[in-house]
Protein backbone atom coordinates (compact mmCIF):
# COMPACT_ATOMS: atom_id res chain seq x y z
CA UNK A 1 0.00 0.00 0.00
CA UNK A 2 3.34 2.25 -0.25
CA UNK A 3 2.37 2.90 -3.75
CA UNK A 4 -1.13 3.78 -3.04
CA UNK A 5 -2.66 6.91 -5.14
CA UNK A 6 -4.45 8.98 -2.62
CA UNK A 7 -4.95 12.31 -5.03
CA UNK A 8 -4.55 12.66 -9.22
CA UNK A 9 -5.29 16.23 -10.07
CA UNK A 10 -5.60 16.81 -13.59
CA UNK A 11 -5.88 20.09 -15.59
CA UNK A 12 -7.65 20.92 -18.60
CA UNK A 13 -4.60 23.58 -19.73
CA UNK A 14 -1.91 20.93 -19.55
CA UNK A 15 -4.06 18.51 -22.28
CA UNK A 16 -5.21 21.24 -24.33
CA UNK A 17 -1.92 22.40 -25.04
CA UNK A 18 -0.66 19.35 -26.36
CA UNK A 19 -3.40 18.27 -28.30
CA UNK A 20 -2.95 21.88 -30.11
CA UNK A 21 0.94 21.29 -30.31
CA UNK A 22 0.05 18.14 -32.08
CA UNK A 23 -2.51 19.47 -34.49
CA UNK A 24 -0.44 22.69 -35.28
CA UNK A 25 -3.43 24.90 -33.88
CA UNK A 26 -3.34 27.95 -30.95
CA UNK A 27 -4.84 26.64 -27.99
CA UNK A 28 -7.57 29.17 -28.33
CA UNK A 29 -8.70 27.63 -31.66
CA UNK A 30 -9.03 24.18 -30.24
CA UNK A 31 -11.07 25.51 -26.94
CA UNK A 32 -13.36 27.26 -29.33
CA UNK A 33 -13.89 24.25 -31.35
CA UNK A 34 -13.98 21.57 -28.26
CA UNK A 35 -16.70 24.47 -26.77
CA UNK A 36 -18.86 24.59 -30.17
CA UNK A 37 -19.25 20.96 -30.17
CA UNK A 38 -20.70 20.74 -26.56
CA UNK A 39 -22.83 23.45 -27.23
CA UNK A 40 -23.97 21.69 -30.50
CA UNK A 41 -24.83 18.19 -28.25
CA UNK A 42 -26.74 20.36 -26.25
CA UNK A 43 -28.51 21.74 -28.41
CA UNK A 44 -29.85 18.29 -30.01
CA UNK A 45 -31.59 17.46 -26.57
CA UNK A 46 -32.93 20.63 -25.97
CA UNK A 47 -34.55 20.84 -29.41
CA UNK A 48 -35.94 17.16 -28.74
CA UNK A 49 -37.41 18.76 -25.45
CA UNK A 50 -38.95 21.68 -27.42
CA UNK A 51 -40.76 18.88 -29.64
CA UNK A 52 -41.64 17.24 -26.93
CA UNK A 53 -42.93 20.61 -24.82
CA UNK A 54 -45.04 21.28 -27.92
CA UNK A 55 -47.24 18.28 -28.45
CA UNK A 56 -47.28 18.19 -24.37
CA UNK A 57 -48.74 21.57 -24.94
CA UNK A 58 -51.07 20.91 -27.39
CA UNK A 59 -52.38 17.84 -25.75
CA UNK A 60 -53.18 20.66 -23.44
CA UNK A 61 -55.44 23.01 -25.36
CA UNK A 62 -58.91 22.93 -24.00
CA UNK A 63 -57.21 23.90 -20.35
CA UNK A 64 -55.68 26.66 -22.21
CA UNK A 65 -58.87 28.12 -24.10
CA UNK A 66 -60.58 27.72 -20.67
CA UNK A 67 -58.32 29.61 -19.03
CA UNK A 68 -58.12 32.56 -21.35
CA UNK A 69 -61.74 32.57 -21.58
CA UNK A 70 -62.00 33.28 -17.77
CA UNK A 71 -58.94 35.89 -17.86
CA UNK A 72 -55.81 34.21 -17.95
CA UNK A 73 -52.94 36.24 -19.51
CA UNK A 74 -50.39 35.46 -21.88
CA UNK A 75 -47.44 36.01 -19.45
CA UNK A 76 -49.64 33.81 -16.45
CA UNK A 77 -49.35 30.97 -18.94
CA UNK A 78 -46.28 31.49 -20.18
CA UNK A 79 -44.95 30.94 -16.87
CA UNK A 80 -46.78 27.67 -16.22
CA UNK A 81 -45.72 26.40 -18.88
CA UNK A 82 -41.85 27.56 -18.60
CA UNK A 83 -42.03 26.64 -14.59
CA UNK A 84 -43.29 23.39 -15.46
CA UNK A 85 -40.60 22.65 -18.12
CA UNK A 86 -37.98 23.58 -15.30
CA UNK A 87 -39.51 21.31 -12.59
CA UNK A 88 -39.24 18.27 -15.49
CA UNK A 89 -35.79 18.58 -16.58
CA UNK A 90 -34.56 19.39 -12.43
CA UNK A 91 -36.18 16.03 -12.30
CA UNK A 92 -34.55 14.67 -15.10
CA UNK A 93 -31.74 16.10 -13.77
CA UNK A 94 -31.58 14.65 -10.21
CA UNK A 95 -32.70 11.20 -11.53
CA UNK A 96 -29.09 11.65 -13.74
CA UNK A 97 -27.28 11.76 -10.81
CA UNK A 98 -28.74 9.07 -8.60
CA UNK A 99 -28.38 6.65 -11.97
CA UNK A 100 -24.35 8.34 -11.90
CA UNK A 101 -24.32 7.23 -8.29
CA UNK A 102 -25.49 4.16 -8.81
CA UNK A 103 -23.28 3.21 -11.53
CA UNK A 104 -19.84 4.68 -9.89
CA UNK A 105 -20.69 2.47 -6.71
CA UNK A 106 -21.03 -0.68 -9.22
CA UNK A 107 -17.91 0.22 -10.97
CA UNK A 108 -15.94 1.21 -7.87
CA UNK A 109 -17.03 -2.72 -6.37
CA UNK A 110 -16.18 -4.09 -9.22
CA UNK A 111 -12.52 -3.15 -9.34
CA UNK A 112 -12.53 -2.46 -13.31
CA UNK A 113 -10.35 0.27 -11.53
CA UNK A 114 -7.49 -1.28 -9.75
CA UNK A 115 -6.24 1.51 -8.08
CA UNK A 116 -8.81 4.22 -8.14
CA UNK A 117 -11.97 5.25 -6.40
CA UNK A 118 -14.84 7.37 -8.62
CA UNK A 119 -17.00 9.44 -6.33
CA UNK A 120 -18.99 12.49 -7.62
CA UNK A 121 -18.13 15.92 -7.29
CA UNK A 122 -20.81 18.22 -5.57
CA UNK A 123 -19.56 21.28 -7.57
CA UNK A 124 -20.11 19.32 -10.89
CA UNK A 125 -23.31 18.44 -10.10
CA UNK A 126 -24.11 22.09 -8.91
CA UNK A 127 -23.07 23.33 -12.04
CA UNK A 128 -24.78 20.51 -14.28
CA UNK A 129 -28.02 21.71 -12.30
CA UNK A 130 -27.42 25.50 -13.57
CA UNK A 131 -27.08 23.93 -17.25
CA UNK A 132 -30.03 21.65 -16.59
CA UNK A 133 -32.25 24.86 -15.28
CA UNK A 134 -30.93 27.01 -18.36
CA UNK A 135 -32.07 24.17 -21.38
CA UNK A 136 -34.88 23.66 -19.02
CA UNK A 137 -36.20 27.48 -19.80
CA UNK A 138 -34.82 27.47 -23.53
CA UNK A 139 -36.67 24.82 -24.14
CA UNK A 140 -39.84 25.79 -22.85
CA UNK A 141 -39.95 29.50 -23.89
CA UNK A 142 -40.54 28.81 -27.63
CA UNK A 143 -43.86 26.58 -26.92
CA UNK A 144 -45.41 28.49 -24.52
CA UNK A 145 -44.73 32.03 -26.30
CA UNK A 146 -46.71 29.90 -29.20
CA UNK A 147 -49.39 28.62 -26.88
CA UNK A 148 -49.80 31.96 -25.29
CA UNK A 149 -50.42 33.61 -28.36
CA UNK A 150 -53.44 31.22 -29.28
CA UNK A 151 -57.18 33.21 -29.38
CA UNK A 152 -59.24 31.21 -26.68
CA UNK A 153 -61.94 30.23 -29.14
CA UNK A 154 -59.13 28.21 -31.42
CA UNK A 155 -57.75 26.79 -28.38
CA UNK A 156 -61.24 25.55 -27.34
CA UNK A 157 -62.05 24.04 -30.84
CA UNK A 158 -58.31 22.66 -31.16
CA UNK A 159 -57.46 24.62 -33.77
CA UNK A 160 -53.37 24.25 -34.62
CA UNK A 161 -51.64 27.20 -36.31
């Protein structure tokens, strides 16, 4: 147990310098490009979830109509809807990390990994929560602007524009 590894810090600097020595490329270029390409797999679930927010929403139309008819405001639903969206995906979210959990424990009994111990890091999952919340509202905006827009009368009769 002399040789034990109690702490391996790693730093993102340090490997993206030389992966851009070895493709010839600044360091800026590569972070741009490793950034644009998490932003575009982002993007592919949150455009799912705003397909999946709109026929959610208009599964939803006779509540809407109904509620317009007795007052309800554009911005009143709006929120709902957006609040809503942000309560599914924190749930989504949370449900992430207890199947994360899960699966380190397995993989730390296992001993696939000799020498090392996985555990989660709090601050990840704080800032995975932020990202969650933000996609969460990005995606919802969109179909509930649409919704909110809808004349009560269509809404009632289940009339799609």
């Amino acid at each position: 147990d002399e040789y034990r590894l109690e702490t391996f810090n790693c730093f993102m600097g340090s490997m993206n310098e030389s992966i851009a020595n070895e493709i010839r490329q600044s360091e800026i270029v590569y972070l741009i490009g490793v950034i644009g390409m998490m932003v575009l797999f982002m993007l592919l679930p949150a455009v799912n979830l705003t397909t999946i927010n709109i026929s959610r929403i208009m599964e939803r139309f006779p509540e809407i109509g109904i509620r317009k008819a007795f007052g309800a405001s554009s911005s009143t639903l709006m929120g709902q809807f957006i609040i809503e969206n942000v309560i599914l995906t924190l749930i989504g979210g949370l449900i992430a990390y207890l199947l994360s959990w899960i699966i380190l424990i397995l993989i730390n009994d296992s001993g696939v990994v000799p020498w090392g111990y996985i555990e989660l890091d709090i601050k990840v999952f704080f800032y995975s929560m932020i990202v969650t919340i933000f996609f969460g509202i990005f995606s919802g905006v969109l179909p509930s602007y649409r919704m909110s827009r809808l004349h009560p009368a269509e809404a009632l009769k289940g009339i799609k524009r």
